[in-house]
C-alpha atoms as a PDB file:
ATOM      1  CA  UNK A   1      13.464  -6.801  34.194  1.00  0.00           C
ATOM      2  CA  UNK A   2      13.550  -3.298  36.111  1.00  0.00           C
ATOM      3  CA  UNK A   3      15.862  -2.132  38.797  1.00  0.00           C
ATOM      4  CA  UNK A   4      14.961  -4.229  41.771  1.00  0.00           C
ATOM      5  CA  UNK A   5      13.519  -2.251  44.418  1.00  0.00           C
ATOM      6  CA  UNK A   6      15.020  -2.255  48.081  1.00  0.00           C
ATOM      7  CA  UNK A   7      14.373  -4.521  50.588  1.00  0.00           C
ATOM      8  CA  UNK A   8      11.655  -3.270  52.681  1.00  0.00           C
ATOM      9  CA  UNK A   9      12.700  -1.372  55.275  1.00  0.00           C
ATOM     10  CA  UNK A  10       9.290  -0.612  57.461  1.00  0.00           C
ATOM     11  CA  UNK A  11       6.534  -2.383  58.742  1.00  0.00           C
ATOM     12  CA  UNK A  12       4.505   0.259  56.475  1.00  0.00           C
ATOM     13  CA  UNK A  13       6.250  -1.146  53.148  1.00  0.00           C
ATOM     14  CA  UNK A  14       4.739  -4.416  51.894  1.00  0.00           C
ATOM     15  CA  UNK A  15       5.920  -7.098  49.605  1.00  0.00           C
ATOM     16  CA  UNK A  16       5.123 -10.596  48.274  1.00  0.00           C
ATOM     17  CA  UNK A  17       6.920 -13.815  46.990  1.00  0.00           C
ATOM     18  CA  UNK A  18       5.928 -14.710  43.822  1.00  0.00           C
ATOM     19  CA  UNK A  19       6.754 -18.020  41.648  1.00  0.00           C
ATOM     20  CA  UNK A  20       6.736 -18.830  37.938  1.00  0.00           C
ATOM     21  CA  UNK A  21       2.949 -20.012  37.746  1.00  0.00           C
ATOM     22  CA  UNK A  22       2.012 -16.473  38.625  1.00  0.00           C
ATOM     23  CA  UNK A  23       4.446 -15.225  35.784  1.00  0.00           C
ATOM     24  CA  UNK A  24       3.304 -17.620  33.381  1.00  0.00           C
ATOM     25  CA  UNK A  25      -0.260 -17.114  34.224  1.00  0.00           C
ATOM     26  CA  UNK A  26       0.133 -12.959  33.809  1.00  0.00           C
ATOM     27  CA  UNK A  27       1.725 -13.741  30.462  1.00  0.00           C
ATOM     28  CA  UNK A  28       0.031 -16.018  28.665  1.00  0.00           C
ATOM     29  CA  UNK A  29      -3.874 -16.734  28.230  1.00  0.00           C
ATOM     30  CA  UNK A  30      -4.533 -19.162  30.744  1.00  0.00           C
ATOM     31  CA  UNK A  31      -6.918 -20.729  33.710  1.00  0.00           C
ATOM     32  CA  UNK A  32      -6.852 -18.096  36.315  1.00  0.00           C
ATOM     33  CA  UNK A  33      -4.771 -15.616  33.802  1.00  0.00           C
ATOM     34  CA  UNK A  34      -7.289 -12.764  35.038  1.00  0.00           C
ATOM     35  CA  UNK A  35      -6.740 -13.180  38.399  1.00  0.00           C
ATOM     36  CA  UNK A  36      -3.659 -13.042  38.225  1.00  0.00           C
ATOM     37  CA  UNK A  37      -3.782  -9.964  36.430  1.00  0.00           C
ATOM     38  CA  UNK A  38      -6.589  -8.468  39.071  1.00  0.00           C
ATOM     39  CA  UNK A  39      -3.718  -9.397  41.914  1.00  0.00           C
ATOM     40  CA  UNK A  40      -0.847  -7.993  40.193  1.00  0.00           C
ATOM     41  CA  UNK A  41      -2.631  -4.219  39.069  1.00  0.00           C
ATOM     42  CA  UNK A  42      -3.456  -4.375  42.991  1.00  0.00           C
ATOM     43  CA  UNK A  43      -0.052  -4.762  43.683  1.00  0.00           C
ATOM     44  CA  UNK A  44       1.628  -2.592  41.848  1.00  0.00           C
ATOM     45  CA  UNK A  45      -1.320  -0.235  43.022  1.00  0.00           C
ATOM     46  CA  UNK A  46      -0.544  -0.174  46.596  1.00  0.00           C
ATOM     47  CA  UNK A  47       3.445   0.102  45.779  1.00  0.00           C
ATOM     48  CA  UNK A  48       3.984  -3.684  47.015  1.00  0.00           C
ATOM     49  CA  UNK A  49       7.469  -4.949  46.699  1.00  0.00           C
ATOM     50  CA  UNK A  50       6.701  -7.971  43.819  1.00  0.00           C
ATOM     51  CA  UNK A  51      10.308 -10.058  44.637  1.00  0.00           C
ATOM     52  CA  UNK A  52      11.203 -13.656  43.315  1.00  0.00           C
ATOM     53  CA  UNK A  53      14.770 -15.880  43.513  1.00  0.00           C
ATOM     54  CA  UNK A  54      16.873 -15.381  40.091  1.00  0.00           C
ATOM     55  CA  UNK A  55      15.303 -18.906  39.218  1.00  0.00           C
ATOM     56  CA  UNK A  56      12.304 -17.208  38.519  1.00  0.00           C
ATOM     57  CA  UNK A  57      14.044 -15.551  35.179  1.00  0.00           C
ATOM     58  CA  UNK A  58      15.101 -18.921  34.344  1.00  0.00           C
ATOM     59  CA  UNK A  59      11.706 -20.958  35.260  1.00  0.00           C
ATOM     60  CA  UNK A  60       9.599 -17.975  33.053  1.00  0.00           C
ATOM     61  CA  UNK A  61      12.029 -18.171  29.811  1.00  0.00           C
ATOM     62  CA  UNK A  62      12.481 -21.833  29.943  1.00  0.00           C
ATOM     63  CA  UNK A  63       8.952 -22.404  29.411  1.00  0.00           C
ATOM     64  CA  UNK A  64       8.391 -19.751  27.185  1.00  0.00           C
ATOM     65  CA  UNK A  65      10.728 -20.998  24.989  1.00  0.00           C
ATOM     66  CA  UNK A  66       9.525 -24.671  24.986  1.00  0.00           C
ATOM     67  CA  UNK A  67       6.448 -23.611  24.119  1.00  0.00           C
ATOM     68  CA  UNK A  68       7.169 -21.855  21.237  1.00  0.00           C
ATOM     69  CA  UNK A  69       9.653 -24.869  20.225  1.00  0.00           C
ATOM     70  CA  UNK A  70       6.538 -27.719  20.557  1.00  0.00           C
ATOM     71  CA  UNK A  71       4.374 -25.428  18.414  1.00  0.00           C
ATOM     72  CA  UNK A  72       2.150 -24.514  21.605  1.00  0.00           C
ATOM     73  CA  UNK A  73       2.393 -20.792  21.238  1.00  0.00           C
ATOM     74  CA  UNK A  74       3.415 -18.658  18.313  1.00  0.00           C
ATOM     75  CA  UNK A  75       6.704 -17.346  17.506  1.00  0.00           C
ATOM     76  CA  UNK A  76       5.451 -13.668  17.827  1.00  0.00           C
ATOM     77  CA  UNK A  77       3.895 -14.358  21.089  1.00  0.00           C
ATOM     78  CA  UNK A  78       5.908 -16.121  22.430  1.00  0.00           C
ATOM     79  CA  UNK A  79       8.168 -13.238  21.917  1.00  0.00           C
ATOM     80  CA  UNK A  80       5.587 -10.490  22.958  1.00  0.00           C
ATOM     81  CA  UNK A  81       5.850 -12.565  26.344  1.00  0.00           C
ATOM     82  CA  UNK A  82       9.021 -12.531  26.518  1.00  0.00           C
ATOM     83  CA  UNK A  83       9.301  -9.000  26.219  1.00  0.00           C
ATOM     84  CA  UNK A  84       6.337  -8.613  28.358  1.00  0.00           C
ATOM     85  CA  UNK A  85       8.145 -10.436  31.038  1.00  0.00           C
ATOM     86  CA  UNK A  86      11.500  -8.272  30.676  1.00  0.00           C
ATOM     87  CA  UNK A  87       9.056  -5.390  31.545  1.00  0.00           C
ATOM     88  CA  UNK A  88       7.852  -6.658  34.576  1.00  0.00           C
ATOM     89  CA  UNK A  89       8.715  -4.767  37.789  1.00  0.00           C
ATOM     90  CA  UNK A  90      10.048  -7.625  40.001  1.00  0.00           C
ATOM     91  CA  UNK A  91      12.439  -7.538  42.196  1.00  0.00           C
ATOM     92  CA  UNK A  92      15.021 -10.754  41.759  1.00  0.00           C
ATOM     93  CA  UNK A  93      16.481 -11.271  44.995  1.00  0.00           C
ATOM     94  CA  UNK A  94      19.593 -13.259  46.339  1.00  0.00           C
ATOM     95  CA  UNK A  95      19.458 -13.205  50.288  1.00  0.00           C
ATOM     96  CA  UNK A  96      22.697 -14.979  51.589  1.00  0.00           C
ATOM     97  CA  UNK A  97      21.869 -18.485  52.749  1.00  0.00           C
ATOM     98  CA  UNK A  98      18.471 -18.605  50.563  1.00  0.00           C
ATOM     99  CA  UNK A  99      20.617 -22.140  49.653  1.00  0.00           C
ATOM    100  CA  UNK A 100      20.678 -23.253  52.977  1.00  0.00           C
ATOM    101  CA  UNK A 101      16.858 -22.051  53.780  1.00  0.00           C
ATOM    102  CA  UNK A 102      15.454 -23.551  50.578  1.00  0.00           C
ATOM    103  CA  UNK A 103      17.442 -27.092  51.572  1.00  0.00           C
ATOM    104  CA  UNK A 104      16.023 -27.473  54.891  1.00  0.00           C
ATOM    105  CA  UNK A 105      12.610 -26.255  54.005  1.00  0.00           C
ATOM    106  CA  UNK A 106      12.280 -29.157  51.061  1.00  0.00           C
ATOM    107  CA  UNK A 107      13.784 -31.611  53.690  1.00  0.00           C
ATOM    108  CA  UNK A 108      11.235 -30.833  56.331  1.00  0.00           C
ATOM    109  CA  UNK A 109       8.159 -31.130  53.906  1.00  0.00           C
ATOM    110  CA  UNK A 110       9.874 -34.246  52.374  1.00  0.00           C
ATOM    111  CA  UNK A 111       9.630 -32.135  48.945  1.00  0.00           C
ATOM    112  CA  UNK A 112      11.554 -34.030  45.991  1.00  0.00           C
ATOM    113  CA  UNK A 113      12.884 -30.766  44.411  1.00  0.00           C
ATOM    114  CA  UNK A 114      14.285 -27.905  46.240  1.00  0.00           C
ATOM    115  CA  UNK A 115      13.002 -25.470  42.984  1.00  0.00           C
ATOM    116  CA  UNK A 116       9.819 -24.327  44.831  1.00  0.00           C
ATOM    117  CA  UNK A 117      11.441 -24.529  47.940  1.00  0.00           C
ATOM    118  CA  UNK A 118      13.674 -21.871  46.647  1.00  0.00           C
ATOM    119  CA  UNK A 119      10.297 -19.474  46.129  1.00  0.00           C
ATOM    120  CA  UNK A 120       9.440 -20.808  49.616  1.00  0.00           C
ATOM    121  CA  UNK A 121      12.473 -19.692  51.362  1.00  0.00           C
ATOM    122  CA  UNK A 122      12.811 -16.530  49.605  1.00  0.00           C
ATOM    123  CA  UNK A 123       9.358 -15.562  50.843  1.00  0.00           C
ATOM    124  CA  UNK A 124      10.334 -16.578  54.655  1.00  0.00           C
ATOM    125  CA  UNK A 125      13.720 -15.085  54.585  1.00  0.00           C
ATOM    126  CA  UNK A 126      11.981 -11.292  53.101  1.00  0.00           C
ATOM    127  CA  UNK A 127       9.179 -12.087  55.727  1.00  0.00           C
ATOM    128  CA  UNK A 128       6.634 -11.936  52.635  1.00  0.00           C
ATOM    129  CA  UNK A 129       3.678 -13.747  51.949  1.00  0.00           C
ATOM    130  CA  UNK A 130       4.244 -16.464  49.278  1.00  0.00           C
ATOM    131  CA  UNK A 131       1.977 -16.138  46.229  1.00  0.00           C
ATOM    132  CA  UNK A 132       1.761 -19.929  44.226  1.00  0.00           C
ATOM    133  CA  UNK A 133      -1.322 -20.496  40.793  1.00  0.00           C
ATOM    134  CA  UNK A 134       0.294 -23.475  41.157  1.00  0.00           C
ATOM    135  CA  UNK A 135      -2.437 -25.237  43.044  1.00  0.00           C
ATOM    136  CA  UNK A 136      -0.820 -29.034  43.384  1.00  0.00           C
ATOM    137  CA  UNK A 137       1.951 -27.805  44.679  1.00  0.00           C
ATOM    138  CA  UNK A 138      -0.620 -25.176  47.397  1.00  0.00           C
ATOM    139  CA  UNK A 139      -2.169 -28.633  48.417  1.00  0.00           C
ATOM    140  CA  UNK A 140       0.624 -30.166  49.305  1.00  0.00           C
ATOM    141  CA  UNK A 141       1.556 -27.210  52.066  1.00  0.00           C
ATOM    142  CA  UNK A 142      -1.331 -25.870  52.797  1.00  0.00           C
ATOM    143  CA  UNK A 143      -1.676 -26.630  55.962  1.00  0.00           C
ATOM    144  CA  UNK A 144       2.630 -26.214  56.927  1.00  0.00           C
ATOM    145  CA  UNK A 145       2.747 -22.986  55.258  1.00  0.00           C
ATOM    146  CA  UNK A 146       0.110 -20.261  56.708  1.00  0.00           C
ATOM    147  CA  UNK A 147       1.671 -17.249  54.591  1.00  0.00           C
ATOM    148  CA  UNK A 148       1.208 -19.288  51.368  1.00  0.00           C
ATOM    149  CA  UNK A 149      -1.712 -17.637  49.213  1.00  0.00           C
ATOM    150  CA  UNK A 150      -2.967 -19.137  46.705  1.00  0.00           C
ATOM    151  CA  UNK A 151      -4.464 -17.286  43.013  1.00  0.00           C
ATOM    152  CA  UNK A 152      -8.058 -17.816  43.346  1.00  0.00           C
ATOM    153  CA  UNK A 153      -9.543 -20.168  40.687  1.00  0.00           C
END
């Protein structure tokens, strides 16, 4: 993973939440994987701060690995992704009381995981817009979330 970049400091500088099915979709050959890819050259393009919790890491690797372990994906790519995902500029961000955000966010949408509340509160706390392929999940909050973008499909 590279050096995360600094918080944005001006209304000029621009960033985005991102979760693991925008990872997983830039890495691997999937539905919407060149979208994805479109959205991601245009941010890194304009300089956009590309910033997701520390569970992101874990999400990305997790299923990477399983995966490769159920015989879905190659060894070798799975370890070209792997690598390909340690190269990604994205900033892996901590903000103090992200817990506490990411709590109260899955209790008021009555979520039964707090793991993409996490995303969710990240995004809110940085003031980003939150960036989902996960499209179940974009359904469920459309209408509670209005900075929630969603890959188009």
């Amino acid at each position: 993973m590279a050096t995360p970049k600094p918080q944005p400091r001006s209304p000029q500088e621009r960033g985005v939440g991102v979760d693991a099915s925008i990872l997983l979709k830039l890495l691997l050959p999937e539905k919407e994987s060149e979208a994805v890819r479109r959205q991601w050259g245009e941010w890194l393009e304009q300089d956009t701060v590309i910033a997701a919790p520390f569970l992101l890491a874990y999400e990305v690797v997790s299923v990477l690995r399983n995966k490769v372990f159920r015989g879905e994906l190659p060894v070798e790519a799975g370890e070209a992704a792997f690598l390909a995902f340690q190269a990604q500029e994205i900033s892996l961000l901590h903000p103090e009381g992200i817990e506490e955000k990411a709590w109260g966010l899955a209790k008021q949408w009555n979520l039964p995981t707090a793991y993409d509340a996490v995303y969710l509160a990240l995004a809110e706390v940085m003031n980003y817009e939150f960036w989902t392929a996960d499209r179940r999940f974009a359904a469920t909050l459309r209408k509670k979330v209005p900075r929630m973008r969603v890959i188009p499909g």
